[in-house]
Protein backbone atom coordinates (compact mmCIF):
# COMPACT_ATOMS: atom_id res chain seq x y z
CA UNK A 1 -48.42 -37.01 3.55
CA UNK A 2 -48.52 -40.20 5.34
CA UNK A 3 -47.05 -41.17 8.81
CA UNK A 4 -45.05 -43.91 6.69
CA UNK A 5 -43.69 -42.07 3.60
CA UNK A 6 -41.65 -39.94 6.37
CA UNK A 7 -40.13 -42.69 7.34
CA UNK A 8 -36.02 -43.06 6.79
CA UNK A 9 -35.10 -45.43 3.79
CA UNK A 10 -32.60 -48.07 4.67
CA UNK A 11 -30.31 -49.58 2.33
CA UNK A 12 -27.60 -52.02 1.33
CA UNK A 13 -25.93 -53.03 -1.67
CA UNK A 14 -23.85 -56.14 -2.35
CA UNK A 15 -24.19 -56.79 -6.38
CA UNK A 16 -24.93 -54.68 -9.29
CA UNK A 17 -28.66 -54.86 -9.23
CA UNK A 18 -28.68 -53.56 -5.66
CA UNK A 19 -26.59 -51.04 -6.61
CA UNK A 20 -28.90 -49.95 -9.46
CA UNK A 21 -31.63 -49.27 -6.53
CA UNK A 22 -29.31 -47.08 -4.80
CA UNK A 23 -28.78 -45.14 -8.29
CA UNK A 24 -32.23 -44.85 -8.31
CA UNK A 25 -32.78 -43.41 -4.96
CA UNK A 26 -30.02 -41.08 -5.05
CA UNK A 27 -30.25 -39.57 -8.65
CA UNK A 28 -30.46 -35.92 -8.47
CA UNK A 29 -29.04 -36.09 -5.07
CA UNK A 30 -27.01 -32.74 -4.92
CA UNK A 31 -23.59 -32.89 -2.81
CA UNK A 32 -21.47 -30.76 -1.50
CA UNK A 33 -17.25 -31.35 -2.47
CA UNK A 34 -16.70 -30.84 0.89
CA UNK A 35 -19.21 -33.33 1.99
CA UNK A 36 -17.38 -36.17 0.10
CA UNK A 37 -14.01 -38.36 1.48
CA UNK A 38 -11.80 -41.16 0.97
CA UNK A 39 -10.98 -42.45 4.24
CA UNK A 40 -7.85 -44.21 3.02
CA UNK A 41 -6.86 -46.21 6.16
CA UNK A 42 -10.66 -47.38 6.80
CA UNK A 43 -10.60 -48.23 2.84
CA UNK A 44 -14.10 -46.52 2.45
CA UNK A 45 -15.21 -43.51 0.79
CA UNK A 46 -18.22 -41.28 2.42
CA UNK A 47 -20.77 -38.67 1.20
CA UNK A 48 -23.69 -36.84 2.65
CA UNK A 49 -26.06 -35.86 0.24
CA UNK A 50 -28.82 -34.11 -0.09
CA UNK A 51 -31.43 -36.29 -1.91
CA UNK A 52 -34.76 -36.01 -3.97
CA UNK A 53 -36.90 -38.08 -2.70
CA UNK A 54 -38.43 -40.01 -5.74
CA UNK A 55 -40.57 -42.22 -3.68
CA UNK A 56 -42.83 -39.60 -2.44
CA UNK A 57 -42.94 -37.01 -5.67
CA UNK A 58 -46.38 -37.26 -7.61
CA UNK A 59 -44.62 -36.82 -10.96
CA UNK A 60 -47.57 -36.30 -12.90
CA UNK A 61 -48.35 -32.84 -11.90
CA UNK A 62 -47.43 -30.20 -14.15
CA UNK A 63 -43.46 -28.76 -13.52
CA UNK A 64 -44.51 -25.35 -12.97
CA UNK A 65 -47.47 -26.14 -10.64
CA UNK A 66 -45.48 -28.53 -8.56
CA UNK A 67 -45.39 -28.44 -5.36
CA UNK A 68 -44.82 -30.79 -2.28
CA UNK A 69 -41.90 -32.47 -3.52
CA UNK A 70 -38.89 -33.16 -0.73
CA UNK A 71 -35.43 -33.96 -0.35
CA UNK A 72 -33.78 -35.47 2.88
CA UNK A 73 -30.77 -36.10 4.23
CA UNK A 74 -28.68 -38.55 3.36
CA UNK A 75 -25.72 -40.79 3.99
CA UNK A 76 -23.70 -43.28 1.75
CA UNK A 77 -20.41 -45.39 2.02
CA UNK A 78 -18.71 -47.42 0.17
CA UNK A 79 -16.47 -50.18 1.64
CA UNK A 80 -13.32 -52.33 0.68
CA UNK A 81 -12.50 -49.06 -1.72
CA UNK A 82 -9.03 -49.47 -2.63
CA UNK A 83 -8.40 -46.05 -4.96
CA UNK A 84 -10.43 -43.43 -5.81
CA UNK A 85 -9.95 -41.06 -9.04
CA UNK A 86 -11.91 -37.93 -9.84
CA UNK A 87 -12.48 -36.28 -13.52
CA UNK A 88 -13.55 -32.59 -13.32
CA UNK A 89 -14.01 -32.76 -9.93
CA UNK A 90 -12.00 -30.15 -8.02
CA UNK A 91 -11.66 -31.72 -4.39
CA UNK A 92 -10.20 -28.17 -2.82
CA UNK A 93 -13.65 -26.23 -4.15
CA UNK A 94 -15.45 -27.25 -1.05
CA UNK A 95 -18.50 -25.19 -1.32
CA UNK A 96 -18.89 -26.47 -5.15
CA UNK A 97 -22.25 -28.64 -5.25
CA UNK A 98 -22.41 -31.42 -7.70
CA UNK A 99 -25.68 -33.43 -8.74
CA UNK A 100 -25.76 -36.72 -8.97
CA UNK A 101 -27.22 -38.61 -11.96
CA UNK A 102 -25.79 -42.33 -11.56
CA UNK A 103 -23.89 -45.10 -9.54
CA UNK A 104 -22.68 -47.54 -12.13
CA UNK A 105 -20.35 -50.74 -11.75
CA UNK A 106 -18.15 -51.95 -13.93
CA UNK A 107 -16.99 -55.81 -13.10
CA UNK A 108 -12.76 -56.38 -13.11
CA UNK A 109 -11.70 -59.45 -11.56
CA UNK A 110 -14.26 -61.09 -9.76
CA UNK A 111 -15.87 -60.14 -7.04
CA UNK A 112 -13.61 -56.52 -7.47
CA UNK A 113 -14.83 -54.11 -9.96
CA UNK A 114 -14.83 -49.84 -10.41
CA UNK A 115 -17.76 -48.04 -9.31
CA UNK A 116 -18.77 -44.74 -11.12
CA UNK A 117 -20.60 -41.80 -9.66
CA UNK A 118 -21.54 -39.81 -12.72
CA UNK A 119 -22.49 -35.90 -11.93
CA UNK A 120 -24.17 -33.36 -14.32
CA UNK A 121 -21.57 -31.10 -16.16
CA UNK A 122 -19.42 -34.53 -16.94
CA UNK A 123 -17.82 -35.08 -13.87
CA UNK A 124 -17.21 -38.31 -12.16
CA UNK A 125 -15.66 -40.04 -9.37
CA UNK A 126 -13.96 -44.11 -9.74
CA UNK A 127 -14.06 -46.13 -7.02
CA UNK A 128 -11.81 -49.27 -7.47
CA UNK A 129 -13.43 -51.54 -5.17
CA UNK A 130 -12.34 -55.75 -4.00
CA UNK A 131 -16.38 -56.21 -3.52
CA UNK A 132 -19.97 -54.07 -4.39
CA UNK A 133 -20.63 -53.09 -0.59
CA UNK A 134 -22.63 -49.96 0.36
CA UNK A 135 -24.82 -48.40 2.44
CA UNK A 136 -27.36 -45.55 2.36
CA UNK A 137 -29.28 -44.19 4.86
CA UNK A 138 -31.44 -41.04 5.34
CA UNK A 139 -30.00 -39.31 8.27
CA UNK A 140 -33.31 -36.84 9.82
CA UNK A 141 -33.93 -33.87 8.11
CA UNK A 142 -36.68 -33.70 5.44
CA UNK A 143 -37.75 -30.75 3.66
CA UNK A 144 -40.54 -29.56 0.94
CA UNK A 145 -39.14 -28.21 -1.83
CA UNK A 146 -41.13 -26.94 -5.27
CA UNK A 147 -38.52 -27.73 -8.26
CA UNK A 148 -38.23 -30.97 -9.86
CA UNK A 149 -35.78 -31.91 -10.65
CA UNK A 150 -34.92 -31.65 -14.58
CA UNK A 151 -32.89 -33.80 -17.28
CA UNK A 152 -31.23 -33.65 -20.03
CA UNK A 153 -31.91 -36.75 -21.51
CA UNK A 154 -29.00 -37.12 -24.43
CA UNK A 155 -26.25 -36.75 -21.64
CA UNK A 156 -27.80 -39.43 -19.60
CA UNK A 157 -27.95 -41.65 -22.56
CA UNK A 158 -23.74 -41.88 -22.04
CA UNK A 159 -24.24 -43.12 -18.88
């Protein structure tokens, strides 16, 4: 493992192709309830997340054999959110953990739009946002883990 792949991943998003890297970076990501918030008065909605880090996993190594794979820590926000709406989501099961499997925006009026953070089991959260503007940012910890993570492919096709 190199001094550089350890290094915390930086990054912003202000259009749909950036937020299509973030998607990318954060799918499989599992989350906490608890660890999720709508800040109402600062108009942004938070998460901490517990992400696979893609970017370092040598994919081509058999599932059961694998080994060395990692997750980190990570933030994300979301900015100039003016509603959020959850389906199948229960916000009072705090210690429920979700997985993430997409960030997906949907253009209204221009520049506003909804974003959609799409979990395995068919649950999602709507952000109705006046702009695309996020961050995420890994926070410290990084771990080793041995699972990759898995798909099922027809249920991400309805993304």
């Amino acid at each position: 493992m190199s001094d550089r792949s350890l290094e915390p991943l930086k990054l912003v998003a202000f259009d749909e192709a950036d937020l299509e890297v973030l998607s990318a970076h954060l799918q499989d990501a599992v989350i906490r309830v608890a660890d999720m918030k709508y800040l109402r008065a600062e108009q942004r909605f938070v998460l901490v997340a517990n992400r696979f880090d893609w970017g370092s996993a040598d994919t081509r190594k058999p599932r059961q054999a694998a080994s060395g794979f990692r997750r980190r820590r990570t933030g994300l926000h979301f900015e100039r959110v003016q509603g959020v709406r959850a389906k199948s989501l229960n916000p009072e099961a705090h210690d429920a953990v979700v997985e993430l499997l997409a960030i997906k925006f949907e253009a209204g009026q221009p520049p506003s739009g909804t974003i959609t953070l799409y979990f395995a089991g068919g649950s999602t959260i709507r952000l109705d946002v006046e702009c695309v503007d996020a961050q995420m940012r890994d926070l410290g910890p990084v771990w080793e883990t041995s699972s990759l993570p898995q798909h099922d492919l027809a249920a991400e096709d309805d993304l």
